[in-house]
Protein backbone atom coordinates (compact mmCIF):
# COMPACT_ATOMS: atom_id res chain seq x y z
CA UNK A 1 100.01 -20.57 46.75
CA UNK A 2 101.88 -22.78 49.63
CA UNK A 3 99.82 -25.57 50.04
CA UNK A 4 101.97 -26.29 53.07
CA UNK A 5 102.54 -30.06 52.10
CA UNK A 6 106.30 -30.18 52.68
CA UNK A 7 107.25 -32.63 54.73
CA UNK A 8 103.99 -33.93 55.16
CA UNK A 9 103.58 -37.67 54.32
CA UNK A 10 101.14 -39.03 52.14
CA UNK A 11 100.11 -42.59 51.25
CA UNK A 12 98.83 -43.05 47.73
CA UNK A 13 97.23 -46.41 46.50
CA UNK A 14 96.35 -47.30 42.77
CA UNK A 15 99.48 -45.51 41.98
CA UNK A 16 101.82 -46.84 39.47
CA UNK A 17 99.54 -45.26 36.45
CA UNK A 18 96.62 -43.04 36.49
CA UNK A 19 95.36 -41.01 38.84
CA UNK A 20 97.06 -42.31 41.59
CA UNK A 21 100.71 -41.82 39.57
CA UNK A 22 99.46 -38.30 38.75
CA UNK A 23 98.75 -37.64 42.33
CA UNK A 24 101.70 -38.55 43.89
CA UNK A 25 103.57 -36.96 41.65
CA UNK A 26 102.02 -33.50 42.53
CA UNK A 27 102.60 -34.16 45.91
CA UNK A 28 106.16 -35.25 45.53
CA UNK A 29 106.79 -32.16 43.80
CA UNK A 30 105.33 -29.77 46.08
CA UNK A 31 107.86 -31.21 48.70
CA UNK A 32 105.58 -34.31 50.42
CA UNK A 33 107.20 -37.52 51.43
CA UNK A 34 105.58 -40.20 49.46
CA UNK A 35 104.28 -43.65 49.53
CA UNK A 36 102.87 -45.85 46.46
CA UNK A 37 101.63 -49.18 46.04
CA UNK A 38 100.09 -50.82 42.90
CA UNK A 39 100.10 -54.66 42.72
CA UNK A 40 102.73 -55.25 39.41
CA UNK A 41 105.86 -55.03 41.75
CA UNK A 42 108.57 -53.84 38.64
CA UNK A 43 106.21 -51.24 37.06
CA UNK A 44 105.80 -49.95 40.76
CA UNK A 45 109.96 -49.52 41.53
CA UNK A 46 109.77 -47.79 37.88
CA UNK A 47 107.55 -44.96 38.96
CA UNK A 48 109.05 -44.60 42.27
CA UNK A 49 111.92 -43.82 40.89
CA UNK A 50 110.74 -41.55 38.42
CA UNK A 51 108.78 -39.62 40.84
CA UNK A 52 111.83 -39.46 42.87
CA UNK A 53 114.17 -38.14 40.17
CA UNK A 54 111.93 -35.82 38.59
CA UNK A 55 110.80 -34.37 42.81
CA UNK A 56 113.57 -35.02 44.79
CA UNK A 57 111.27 -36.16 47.48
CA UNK A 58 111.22 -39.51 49.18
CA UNK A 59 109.63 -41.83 47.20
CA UNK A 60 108.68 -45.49 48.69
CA UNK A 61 107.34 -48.32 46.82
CA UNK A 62 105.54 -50.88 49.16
CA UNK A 63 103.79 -53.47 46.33
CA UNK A 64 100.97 -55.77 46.76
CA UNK A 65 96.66 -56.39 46.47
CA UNK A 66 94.14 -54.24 48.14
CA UNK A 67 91.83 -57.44 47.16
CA UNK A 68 93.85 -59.29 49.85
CA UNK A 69 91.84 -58.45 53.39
CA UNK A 70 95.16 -58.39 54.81
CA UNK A 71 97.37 -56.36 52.67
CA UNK A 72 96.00 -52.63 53.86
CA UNK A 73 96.75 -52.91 57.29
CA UNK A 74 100.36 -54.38 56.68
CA UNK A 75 100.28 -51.23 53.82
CA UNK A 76 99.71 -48.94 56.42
CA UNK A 77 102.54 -49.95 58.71
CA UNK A 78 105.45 -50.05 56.38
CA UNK A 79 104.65 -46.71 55.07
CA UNK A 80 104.15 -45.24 57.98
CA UNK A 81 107.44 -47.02 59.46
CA UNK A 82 108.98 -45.60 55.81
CA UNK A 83 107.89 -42.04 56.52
CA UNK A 84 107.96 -41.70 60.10
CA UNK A 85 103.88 -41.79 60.19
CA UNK A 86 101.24 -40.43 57.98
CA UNK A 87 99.41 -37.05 57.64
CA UNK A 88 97.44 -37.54 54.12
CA UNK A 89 95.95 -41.01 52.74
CA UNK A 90 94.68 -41.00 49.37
CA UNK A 91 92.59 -44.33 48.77
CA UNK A 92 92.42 -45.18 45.00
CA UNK A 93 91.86 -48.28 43.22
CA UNK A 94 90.91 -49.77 40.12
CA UNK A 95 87.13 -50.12 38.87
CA UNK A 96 85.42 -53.17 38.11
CA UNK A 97 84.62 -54.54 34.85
CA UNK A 98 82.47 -53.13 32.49
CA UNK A 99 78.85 -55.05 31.95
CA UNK A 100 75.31 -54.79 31.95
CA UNK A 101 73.33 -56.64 35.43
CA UNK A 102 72.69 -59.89 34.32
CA UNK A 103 76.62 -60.85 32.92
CA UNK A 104 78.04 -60.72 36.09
CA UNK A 105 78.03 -63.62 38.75
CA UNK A 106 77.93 -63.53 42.79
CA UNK A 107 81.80 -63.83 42.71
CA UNK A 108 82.13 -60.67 40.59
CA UNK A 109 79.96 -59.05 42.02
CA UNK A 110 82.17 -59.76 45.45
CA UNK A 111 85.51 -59.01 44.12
CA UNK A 112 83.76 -56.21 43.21
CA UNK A 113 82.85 -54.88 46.55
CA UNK A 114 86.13 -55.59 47.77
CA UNK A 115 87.99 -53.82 45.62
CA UNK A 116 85.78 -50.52 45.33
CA UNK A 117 84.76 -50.02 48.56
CA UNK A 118 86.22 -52.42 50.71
CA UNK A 119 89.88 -51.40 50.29
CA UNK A 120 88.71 -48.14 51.03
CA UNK A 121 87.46 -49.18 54.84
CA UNK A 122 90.65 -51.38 55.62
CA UNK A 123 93.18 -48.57 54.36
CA UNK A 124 91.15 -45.96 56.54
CA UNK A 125 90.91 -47.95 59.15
CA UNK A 126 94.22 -48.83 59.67
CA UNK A 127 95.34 -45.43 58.95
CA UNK A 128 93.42 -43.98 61.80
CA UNK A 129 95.92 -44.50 64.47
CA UNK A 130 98.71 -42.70 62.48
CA UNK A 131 96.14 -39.68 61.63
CA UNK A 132 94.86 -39.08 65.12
CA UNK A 133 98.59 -38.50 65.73
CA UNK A 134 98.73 -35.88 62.24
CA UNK A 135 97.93 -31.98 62.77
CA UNK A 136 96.87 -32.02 59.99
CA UNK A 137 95.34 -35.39 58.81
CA UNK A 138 93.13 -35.60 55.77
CA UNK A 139 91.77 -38.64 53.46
CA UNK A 140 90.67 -38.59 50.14
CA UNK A 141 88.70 -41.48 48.17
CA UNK A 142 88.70 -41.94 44.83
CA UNK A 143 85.40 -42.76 43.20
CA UNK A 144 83.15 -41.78 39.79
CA UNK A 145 80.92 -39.10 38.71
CA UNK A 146 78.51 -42.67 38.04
CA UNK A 147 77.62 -41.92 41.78
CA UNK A 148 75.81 -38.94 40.92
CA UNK A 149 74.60 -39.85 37.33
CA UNK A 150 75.15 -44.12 36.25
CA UNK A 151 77.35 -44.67 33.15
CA UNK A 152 75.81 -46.73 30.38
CA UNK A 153 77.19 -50.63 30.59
CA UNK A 154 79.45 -50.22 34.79
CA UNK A 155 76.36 -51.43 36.40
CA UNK A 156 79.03 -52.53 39.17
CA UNK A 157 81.01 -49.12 39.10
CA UNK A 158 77.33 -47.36 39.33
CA UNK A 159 76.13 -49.56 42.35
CA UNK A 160 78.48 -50.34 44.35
CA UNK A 161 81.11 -46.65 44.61
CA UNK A 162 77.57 -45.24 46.27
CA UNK A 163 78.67 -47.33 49.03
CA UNK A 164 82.34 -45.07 49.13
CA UNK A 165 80.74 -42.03 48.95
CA UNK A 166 78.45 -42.80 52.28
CA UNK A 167 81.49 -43.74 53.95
CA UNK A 168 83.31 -40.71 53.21
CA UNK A 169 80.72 -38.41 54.00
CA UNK A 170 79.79 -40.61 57.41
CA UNK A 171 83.46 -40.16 58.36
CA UNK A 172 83.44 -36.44 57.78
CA UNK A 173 81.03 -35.98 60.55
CA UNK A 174 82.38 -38.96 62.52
CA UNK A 175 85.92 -37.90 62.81
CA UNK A 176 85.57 -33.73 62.42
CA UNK A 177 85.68 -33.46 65.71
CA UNK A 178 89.60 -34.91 66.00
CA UNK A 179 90.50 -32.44 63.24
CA UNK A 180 90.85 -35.52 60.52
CA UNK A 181 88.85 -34.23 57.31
CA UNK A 182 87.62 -36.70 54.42
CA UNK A 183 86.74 -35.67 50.81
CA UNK A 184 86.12 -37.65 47.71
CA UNK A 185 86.80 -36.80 44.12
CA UNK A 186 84.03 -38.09 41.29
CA UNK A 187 86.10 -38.14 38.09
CA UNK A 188 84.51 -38.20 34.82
CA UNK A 189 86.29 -39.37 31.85
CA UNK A 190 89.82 -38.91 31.99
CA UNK A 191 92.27 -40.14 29.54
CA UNK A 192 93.81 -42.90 31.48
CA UNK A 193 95.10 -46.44 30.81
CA UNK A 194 91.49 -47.71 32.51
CA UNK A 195 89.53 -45.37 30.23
CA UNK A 196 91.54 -46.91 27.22
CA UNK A 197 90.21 -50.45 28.63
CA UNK A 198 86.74 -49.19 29.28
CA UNK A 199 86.57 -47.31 25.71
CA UNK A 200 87.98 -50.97 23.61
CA UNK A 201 85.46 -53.02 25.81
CA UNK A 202 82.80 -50.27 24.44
CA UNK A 203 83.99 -50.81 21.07
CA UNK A 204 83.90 -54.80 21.24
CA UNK A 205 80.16 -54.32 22.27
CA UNK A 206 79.60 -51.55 19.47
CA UNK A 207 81.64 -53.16 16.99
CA UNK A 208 83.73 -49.91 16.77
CA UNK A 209 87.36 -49.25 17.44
CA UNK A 210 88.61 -47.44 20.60
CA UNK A 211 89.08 -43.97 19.01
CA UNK A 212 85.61 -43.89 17.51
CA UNK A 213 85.00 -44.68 21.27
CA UNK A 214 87.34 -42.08 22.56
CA UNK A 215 86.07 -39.34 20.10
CA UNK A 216 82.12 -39.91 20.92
CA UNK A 217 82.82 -39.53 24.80
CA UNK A 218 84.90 -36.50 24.06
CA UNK A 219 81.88 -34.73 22.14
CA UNK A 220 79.61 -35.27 24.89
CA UNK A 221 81.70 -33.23 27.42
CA UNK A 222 80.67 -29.64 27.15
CA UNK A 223 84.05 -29.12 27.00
CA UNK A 224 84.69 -30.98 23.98
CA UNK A 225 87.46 -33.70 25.55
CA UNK A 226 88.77 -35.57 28.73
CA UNK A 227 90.06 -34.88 31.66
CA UNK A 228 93.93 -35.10 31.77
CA UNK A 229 95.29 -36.96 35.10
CA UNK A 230 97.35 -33.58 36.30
CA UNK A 231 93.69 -31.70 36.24
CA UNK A 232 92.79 -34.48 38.59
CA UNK A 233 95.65 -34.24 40.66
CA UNK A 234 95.70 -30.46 41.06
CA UNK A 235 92.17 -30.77 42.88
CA UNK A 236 93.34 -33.49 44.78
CA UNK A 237 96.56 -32.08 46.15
CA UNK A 238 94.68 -29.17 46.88
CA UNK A 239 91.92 -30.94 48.83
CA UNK A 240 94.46 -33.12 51.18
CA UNK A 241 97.12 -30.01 51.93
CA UNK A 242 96.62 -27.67 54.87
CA UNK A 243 95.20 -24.93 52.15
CA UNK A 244 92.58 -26.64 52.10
CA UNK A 245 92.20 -26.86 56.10
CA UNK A 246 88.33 -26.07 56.45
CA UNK A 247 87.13 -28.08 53.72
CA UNK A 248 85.88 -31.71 54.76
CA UNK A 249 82.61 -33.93 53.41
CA UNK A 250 82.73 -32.59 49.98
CA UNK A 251 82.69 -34.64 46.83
CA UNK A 252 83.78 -33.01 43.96
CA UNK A 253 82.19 -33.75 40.39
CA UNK A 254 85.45 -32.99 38.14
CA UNK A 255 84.22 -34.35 34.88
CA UNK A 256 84.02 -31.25 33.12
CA UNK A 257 80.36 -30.77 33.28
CA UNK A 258 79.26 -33.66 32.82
CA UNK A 259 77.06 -34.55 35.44
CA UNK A 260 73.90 -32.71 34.58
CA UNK A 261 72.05 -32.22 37.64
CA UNK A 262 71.80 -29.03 39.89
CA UNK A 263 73.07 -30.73 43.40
């Protein structure tokens, strides 16, 4: 299938590692210009330029803090200067600590906020002016399958991604009507370098190790593992390209069953 993505330009946060690596990666391969920013300014040049070699796609690396209330906008303006605008923004950042209510204080609980939801309004909104001028603009945030069903012990993750996944679904109906569509992806587990934080803090608490970790939250899936980050990025190139042109407001559980509700 042509997704139609080449040329098309596409600003990816969160994405020296991960999800956000994996992502623009696809996208770089199926022909999209490409912008990424992480905060660690070396590790960032490294997989621009391995995304660049491997695509042979423009590749930009633009580093710096989504915590910082400035940095998004000034994101937004160099990549968009880079590429010659923006059709496709893919908001992604990293989660919050693990914990259970009562170990985290105010400040946390702010840095928190700003970093999981917040950096997803400032990137949108100072993206908007460069999609309204996109035929075929889309958005995706990043957020958890917790939205839908809390994870044991990410009392912040649980609480405080809701917030995302109102935003994203307001926007959907806000902004339809200028032909800019918004989506979110709920990941489950997925065998990331967070994950491998998430599962050792899990195994401090248990008195465990990692893989004993690892392996129990592989036998819960009803598939029997996690997630790898290209199975995430296949769904999410697909829901930002043009294929996907009449899809908008959906967030898509991709934890391999499992959430265990019906809607």
């Amino acid at each position: 299938m042509d997704l139609g993505l080449i040329g098309k330009n596409a600003l990816v946060t969160g994405a020296s590692r991960g999800l956000g690596y994996a992502t623009a990666r696809r996208l770089a391969l199926e022909g999209a210009h490409v912008t990424i920013n992480s905060r660690g300014e070396d590790t960032l040049k490294e997989a621009a330029s391995a995304l660049a070699n491997e695509s042979g796609s423009l590749v930009f690396a633009t580093a710096g803090d989504l915590l910082d209330p400035e940095f998004p906008a000034a994101l937004v303006e160099q990549a968009a200067s880079q590429m010659g605008g923006i059709d496709i923004l893919v908001t992604n950042a990293g989660g919050p600590p693990a914990g259970a209510f009562e170990s985290f204080d105010e400040s946390t609980w702010q840095r928190a906020v700003d970093l999981s939801f917040m950096s997803h309004v400032r990137l949108i909104r100072a993206a908007l002016p460069h999609l309204r001028n996109s035929k075929s603009a889309s958005v995706l945030t990043v957020t958890s399958y917790s939205v839908k069903q809390p994870i044991p012990n990410l009392v912040l993750s649980n609480s405080i991604r809701l917030a995302t996944i109102g935003l994203t679904k307001t926007l959907a109906l806000e902004l339809g009507p200028e032909g800019i569509r918004f989506n979110s992806i709920l990941p489950g587990w997925t065998d990331t370098e967070r994950v491998g934080e998430l599962m050792a803090a899990r195994a401090k608490t248990n008195q465990t190790s990692p893989e004993e970790e690892f392996a129990k939250q592989m036998e819960a899936s009803p598939l029997g593992r996690m997630a790898t980050p290209e199975e995430f990025a296949n769904a999410a190139v697909f829901l930002v390209s043009p294929a996907a042109s009449y899809i908008t407001g959906v967030m898509l559980s991709l934890d391999g069953g499992m959430y265990k509700g019906t809607i």
